[in-house]
PDB file of N, CA and C in Angstrom:
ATOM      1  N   UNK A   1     136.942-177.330  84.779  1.00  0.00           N
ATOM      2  CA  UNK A   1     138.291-177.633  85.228  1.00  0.00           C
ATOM      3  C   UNK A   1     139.239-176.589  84.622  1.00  0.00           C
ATOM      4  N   UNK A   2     140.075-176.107  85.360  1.00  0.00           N
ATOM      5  CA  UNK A   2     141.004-174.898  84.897  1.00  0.00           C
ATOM      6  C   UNK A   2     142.279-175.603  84.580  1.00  0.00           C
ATOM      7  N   UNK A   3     142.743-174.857  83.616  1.00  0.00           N
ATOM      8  CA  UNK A   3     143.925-174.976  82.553  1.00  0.00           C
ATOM      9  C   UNK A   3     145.500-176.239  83.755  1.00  0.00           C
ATOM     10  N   UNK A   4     145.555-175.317  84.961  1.00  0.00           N
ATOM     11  CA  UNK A   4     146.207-175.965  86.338  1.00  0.00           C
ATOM     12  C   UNK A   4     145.712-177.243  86.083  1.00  0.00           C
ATOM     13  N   UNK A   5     144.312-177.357  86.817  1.00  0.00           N
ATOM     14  CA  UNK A   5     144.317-178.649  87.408  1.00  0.00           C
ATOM     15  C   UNK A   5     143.872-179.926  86.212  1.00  0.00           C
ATOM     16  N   UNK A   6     143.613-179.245  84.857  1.00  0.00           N
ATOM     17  CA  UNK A   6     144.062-180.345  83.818  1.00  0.00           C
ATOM     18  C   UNK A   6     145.553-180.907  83.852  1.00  0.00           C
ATOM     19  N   UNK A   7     146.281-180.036  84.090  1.00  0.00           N
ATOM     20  CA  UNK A   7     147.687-179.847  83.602  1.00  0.00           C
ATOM     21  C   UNK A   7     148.123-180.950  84.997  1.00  0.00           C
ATOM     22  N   UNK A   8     147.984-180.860  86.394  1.00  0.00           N
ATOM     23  CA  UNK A   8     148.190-181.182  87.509  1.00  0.00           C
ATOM     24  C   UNK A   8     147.413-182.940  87.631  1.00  0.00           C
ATOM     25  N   UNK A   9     145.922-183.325  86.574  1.00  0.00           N
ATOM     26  CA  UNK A   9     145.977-184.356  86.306  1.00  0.00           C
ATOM     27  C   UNK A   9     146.429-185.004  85.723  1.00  0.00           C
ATOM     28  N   UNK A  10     146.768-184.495  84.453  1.00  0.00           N
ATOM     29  CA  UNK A  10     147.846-185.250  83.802  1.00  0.00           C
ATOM     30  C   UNK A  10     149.150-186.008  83.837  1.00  0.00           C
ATOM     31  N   UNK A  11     149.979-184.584  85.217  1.00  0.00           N
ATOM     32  CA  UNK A  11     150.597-185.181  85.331  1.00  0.00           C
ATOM     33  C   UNK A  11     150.916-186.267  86.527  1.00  0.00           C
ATOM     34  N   UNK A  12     149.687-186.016  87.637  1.00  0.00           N
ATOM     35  CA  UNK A  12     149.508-187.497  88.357  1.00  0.00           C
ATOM     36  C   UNK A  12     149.192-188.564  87.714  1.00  0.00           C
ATOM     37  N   UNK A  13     148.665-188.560  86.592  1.00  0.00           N
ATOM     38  CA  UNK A  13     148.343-190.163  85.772  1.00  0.00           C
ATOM     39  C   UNK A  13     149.436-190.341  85.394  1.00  0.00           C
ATOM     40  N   UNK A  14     150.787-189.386  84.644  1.00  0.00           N
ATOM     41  CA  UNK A  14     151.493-189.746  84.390  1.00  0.00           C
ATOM     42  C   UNK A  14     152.595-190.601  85.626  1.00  0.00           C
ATOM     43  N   UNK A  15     152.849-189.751  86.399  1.00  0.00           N
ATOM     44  CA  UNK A  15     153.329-190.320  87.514  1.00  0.00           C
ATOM     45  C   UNK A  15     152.489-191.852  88.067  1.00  0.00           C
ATOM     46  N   UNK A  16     151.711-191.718  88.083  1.00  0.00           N
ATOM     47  CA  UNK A  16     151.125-193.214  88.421  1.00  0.00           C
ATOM     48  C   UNK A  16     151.490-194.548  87.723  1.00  0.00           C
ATOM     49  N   UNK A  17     151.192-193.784  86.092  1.00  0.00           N
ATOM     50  CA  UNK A  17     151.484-194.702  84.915  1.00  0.00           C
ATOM     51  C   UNK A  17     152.877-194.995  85.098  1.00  0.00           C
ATOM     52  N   UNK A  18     153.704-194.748  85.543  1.00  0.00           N
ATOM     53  CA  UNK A  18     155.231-195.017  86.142  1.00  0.00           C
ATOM     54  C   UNK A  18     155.352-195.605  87.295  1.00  0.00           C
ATOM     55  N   UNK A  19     154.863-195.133  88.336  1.00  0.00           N
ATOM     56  CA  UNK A  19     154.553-196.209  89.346  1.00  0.00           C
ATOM     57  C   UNK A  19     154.128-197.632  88.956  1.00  0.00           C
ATOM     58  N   UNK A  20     153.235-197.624  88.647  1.00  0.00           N
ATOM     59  CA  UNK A  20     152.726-199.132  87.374  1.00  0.00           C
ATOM     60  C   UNK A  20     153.603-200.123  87.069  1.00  0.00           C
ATOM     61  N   UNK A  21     154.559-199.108  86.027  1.00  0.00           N
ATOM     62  CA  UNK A  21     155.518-199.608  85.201  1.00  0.00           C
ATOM     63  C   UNK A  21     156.621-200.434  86.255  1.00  0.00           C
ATOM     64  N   UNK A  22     156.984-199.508  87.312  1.00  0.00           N
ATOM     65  CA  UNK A  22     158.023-199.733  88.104  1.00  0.00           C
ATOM     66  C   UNK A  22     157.774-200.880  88.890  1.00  0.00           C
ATOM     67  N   UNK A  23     156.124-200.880  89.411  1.00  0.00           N
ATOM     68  CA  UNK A  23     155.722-202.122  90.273  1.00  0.00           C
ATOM     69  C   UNK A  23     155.998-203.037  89.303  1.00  0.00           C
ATOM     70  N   UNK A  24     155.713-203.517  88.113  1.00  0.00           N
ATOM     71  CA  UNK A  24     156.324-204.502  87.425  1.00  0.00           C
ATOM     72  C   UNK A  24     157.199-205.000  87.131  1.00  0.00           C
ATOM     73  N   UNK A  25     157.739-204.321  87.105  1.00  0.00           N
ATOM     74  CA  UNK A  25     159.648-204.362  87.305  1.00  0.00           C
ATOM     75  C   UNK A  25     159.802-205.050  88.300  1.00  0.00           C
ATOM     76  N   UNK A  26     159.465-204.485  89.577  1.00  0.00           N
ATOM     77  CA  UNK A  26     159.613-204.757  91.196  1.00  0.00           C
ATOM     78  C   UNK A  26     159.304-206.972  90.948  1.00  0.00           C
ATOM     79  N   UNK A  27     158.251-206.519  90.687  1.00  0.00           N
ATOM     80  CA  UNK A  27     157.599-208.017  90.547  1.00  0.00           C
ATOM     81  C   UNK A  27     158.565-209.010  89.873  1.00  0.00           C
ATOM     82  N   UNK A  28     158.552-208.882  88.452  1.00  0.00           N
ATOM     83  CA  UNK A  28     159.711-209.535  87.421  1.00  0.00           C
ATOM     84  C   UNK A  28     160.870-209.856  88.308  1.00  0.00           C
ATOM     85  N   UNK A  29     161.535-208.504  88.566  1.00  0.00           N
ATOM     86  CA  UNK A  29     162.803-208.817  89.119  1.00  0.00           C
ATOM     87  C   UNK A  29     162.827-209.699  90.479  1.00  0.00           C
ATOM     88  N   UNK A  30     162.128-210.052  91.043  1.00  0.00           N
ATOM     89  CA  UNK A  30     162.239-210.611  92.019  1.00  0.00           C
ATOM     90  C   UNK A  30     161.852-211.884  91.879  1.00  0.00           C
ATOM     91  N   UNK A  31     160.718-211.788  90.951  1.00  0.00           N
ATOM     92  CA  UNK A  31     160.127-213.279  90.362  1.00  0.00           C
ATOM     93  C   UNK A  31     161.632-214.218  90.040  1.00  0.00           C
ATOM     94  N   UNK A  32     162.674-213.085  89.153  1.00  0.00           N
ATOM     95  CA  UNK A  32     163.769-213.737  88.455  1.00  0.00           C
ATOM     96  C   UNK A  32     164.953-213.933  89.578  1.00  0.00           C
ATOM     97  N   UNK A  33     164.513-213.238  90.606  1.00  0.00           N
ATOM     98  CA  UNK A  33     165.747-213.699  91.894  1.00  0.00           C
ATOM     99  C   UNK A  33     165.057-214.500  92.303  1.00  0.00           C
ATOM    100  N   UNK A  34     164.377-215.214  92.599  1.00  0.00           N
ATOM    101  CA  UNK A  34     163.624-216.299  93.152  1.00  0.00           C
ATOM    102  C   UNK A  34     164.117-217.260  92.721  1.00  0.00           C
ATOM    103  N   UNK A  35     163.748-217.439  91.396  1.00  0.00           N
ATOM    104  CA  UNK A  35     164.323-218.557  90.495  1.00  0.00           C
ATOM    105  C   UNK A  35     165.664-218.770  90.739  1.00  0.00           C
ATOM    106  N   UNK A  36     166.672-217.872  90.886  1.00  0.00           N
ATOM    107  CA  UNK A  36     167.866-218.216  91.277  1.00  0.00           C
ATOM    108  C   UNK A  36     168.173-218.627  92.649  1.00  0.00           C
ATOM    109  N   UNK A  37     167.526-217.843  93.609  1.00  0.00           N
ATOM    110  CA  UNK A  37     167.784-218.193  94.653  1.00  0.00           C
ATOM    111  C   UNK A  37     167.183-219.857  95.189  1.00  0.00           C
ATOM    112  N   UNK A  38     166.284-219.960  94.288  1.00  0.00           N
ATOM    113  CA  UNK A  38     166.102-221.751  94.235  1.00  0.00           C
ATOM    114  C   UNK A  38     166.571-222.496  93.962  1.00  0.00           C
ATOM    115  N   UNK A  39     167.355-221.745  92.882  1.00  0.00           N
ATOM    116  CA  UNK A  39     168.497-223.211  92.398  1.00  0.00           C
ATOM    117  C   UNK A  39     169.524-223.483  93.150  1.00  0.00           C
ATOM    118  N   UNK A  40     170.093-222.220  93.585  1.00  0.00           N
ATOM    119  CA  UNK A  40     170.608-222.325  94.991  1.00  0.00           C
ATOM    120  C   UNK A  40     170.203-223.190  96.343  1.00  0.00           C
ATOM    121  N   UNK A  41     169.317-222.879  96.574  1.00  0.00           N
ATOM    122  CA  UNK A  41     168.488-224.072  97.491  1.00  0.00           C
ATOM    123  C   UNK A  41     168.771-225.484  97.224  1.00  0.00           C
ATOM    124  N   UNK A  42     167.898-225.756  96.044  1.00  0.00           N
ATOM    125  CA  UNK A  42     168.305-227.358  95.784  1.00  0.00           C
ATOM    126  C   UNK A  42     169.786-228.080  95.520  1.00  0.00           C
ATOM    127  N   UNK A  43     170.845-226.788  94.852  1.00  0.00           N
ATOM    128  CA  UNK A  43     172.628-227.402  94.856  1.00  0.00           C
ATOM    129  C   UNK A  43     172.418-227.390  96.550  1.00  0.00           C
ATOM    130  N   UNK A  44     172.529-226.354  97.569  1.00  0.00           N
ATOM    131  CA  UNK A  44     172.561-226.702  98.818  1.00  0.00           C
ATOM    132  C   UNK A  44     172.413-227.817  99.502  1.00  0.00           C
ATOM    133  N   UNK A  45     170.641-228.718  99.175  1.00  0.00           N
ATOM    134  CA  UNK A  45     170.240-229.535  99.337  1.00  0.00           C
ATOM    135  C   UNK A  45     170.892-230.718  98.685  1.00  0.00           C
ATOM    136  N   UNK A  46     171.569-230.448  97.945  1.00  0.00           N
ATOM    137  CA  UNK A  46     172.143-232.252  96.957  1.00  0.00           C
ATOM    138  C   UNK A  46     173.740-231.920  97.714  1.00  0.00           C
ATOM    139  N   UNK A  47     174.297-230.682  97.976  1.00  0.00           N
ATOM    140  CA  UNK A  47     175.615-231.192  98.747  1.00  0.00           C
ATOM    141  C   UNK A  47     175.513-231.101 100.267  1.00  0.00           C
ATOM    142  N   UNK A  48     174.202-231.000 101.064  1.00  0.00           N
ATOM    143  CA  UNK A  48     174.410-231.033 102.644  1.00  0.00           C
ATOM    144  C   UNK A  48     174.793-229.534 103.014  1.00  0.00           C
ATOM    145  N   UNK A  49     174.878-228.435 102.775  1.00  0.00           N
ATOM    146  CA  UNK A  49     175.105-226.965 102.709  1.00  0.00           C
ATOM    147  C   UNK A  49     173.883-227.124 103.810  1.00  0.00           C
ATOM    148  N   UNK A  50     174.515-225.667 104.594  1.00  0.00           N
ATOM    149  CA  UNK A  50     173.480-225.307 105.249  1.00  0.00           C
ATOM    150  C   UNK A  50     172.342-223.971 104.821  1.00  0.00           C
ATOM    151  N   UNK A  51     171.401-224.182 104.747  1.00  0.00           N
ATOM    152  CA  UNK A  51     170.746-223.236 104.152  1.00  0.00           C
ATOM    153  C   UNK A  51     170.328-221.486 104.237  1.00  0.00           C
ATOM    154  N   UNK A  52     171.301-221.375 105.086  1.00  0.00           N
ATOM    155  CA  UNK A  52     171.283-220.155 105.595  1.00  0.00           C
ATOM    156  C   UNK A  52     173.214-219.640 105.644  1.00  0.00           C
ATOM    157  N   UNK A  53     173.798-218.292 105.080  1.00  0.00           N
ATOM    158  CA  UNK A  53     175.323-217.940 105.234  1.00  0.00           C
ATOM    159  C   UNK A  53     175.155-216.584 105.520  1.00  0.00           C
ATOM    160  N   UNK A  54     175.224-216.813 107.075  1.00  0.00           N
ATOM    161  CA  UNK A  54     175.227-215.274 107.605  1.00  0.00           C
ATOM    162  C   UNK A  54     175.889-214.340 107.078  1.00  0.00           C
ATOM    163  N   UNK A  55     177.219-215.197 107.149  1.00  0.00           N
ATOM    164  CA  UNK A  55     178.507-214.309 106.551  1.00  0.00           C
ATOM    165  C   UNK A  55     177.992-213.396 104.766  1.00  0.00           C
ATOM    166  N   UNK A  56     177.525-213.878 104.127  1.00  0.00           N
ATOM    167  CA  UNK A  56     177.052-213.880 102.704  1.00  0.00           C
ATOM    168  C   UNK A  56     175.950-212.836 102.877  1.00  0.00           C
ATOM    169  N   UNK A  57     175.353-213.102 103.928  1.00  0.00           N
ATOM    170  CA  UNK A  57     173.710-212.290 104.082  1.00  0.00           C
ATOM    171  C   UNK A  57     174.290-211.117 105.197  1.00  0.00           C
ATOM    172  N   UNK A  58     175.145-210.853 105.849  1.00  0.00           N
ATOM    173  CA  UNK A  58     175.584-209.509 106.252  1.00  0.00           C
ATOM    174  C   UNK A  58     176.352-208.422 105.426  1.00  0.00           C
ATOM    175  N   UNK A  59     177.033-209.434 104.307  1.00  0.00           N
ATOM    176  CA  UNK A  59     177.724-208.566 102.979  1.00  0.00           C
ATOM    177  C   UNK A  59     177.207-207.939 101.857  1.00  0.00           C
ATOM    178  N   UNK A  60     175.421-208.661 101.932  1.00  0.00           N
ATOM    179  CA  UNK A  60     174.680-208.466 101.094  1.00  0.00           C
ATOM    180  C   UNK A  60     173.929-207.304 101.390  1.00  0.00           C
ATOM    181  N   UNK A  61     173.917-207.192 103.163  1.00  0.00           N
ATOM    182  CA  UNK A  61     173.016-205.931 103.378  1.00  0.00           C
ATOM    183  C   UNK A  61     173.641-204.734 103.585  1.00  0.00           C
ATOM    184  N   UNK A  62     174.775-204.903 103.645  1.00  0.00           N
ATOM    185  CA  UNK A  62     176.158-203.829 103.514  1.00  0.00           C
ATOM    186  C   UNK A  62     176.146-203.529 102.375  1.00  0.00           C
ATOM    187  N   UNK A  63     175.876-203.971 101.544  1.00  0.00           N
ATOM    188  CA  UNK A  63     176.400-203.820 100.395  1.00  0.00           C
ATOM    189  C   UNK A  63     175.179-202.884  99.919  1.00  0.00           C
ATOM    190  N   UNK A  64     173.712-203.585  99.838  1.00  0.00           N
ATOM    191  CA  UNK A  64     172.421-202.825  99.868  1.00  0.00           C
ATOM    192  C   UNK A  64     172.200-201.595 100.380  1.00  0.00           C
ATOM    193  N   UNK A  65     172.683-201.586 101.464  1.00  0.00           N
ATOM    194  CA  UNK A  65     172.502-200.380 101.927  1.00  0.00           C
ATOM    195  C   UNK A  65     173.541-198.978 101.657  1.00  0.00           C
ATOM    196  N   UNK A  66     174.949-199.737 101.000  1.00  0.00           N
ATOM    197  CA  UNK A  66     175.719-198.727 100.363  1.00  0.00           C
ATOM    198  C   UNK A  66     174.970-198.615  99.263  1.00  0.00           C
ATOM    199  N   UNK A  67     174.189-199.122  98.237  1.00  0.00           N
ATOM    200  CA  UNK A  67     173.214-198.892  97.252  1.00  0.00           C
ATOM    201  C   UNK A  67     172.163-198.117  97.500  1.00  0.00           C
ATOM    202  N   UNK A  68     171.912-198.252  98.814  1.00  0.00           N
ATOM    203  CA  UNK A  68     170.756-197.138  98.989  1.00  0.00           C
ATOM    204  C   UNK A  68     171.154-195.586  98.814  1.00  0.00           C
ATOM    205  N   UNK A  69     172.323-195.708 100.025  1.00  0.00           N
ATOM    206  CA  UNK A  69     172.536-194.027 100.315  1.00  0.00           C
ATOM    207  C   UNK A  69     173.293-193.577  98.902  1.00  0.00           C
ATOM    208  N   UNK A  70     173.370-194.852  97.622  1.00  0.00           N
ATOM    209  CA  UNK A  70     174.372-194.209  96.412  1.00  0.00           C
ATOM    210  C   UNK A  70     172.759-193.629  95.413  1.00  0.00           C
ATOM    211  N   UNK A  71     171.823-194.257  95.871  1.00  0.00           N
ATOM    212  CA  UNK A  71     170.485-194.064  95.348  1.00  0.00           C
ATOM    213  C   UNK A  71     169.785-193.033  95.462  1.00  0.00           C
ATOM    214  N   UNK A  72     170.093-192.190  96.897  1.00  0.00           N
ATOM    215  CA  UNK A  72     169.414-191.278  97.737  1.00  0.00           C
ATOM    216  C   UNK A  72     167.995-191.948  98.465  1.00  0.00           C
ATOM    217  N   UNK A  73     168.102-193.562  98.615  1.00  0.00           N
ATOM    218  CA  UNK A  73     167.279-194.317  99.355  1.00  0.00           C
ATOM    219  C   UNK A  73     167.256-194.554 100.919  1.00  0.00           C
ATOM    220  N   UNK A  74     166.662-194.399 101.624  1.00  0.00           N
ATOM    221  CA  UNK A  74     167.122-194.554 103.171  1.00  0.00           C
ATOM    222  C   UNK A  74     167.548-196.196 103.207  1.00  0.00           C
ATOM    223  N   UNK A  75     168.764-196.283 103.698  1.00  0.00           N
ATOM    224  CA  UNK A  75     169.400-197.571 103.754  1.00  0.00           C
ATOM    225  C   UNK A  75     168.597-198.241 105.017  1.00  0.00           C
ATOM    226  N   UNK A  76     168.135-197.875 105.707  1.00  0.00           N
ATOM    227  CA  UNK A  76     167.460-199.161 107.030  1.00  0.00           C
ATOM    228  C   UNK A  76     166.164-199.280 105.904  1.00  0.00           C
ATOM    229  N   UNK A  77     165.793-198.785 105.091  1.00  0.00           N
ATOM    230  CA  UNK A  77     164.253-199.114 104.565  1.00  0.00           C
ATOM    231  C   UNK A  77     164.894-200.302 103.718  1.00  0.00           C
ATOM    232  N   UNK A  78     166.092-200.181 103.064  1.00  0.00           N
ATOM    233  CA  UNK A  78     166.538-201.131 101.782  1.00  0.00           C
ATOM    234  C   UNK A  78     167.301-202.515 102.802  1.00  0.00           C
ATOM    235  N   UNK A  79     168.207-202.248 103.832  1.00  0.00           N
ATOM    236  CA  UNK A  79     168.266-202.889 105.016  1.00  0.00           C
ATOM    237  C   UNK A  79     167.178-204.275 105.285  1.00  0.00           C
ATOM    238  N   UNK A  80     165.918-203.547 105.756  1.00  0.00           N
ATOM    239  CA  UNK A  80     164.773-204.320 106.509  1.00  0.00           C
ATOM    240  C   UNK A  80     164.079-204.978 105.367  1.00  0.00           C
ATOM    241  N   UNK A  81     163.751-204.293 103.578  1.00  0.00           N
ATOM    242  CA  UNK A  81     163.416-204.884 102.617  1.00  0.00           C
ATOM    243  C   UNK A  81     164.587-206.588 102.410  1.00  0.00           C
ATOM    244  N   UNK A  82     165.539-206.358 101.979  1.00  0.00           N
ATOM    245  CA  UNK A  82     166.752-207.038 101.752  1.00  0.00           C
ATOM    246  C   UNK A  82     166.014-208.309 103.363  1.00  0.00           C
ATOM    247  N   UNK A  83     166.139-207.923 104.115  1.00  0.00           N
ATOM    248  CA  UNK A  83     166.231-209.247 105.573  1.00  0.00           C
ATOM    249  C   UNK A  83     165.209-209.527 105.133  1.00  0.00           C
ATOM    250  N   UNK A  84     163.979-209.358 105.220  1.00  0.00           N
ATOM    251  CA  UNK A  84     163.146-209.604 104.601  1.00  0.00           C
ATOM    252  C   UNK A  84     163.260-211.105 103.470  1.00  0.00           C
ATOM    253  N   UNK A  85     163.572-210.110 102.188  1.00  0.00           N
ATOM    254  CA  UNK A  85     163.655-211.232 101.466  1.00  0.00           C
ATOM    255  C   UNK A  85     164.912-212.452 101.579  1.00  0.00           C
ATOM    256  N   UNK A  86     165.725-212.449 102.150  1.00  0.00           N
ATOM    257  CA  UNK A  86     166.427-213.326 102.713  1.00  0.00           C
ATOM    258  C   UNK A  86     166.110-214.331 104.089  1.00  0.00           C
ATOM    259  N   UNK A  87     164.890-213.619 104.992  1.00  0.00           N
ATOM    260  CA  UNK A  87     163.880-214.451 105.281  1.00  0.00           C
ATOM    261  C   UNK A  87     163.128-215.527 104.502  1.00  0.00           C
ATOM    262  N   UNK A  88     163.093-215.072 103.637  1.00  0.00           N
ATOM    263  CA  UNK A  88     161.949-215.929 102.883  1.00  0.00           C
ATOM    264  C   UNK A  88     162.567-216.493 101.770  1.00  0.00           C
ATOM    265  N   UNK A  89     164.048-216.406 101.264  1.00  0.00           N
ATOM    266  CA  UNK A  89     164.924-217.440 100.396  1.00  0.00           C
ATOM    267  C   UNK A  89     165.538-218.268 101.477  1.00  0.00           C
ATOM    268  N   UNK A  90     165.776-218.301 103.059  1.00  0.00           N
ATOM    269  CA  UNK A  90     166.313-219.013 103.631  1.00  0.00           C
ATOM    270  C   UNK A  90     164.639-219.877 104.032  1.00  0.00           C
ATOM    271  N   UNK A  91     163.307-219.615 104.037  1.00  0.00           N
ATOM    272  CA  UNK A  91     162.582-220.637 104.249  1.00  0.00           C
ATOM    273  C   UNK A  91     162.549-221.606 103.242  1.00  0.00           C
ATOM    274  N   UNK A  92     162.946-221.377 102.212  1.00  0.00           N
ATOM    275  CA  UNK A  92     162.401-221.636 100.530  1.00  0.00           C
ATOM    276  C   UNK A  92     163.571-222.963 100.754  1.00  0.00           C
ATOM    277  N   UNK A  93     164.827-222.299 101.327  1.00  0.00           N
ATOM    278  CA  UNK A  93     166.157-223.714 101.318  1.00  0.00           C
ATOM    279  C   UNK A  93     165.734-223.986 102.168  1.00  0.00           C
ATOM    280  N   UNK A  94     165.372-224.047 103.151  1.00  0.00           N
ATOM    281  CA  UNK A  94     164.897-225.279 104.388  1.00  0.00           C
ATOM    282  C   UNK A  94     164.221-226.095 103.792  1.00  0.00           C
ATOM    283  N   UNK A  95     162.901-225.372 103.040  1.00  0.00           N
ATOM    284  CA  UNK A  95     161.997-226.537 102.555  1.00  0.00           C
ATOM    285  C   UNK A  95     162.709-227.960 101.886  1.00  0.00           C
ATOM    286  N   UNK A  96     163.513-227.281 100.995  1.00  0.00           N
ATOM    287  CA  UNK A  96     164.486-228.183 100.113  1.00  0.00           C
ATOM    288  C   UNK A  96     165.232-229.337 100.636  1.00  0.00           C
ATOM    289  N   UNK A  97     165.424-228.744 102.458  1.00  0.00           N
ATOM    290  CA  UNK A  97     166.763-229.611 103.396  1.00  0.00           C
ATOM    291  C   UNK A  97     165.534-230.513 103.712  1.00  0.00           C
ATOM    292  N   UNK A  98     164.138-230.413 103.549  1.00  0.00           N
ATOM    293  CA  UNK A  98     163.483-231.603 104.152  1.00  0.00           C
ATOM    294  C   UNK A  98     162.682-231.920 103.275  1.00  0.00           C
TER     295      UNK A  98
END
């Protein structure tokens, strides 16, 4: 193996070993919006709220997606991520409404 492609593995493990790191993050942090977005659910559920606020969830992806392009992230990728998970915190409060 030449002096390069030691040098060129290293630093893909390193890069990986960051990828790693970051998927965990990814995980945590969402694990910990979950939790909130549940508690949300169940106040919804004890005052009759409807479980879904468009208005709230169009400001949120506006808002995301000004985070993207402040990121240098393509905003329809952070966009379609974001609906996404607001798909699946608005199934989480339905469950709750029944």
């Amino acid at each position: 193996m030449t002096d390069a492609t030691t040098r060129a593995a290293d630093l893909l493990a390193d890069h990986r070993a960051s990828i790693d790191r970051l998927d965990a993050i990814l995980v945590y942090t969402l694990a910990e919006r979950f939790k909130h977005t549940q508690s949300v659910g169940r106040l919804k559920a004890r005052h009759d709220l409807p479980p879904s606020d468009p208005s709230r969830e169009a400001s949120q992806i506006e808002r995301l997606e000004r985070l993207a392009r402040e990121a240098d992230l393509d905003p329809e990728f952070a966009r379609k991520f974001l609906t996404f998970v607001i798909a699946e915190v608005i199934r989480h409060h339905e469950h709750y409404q029944s």
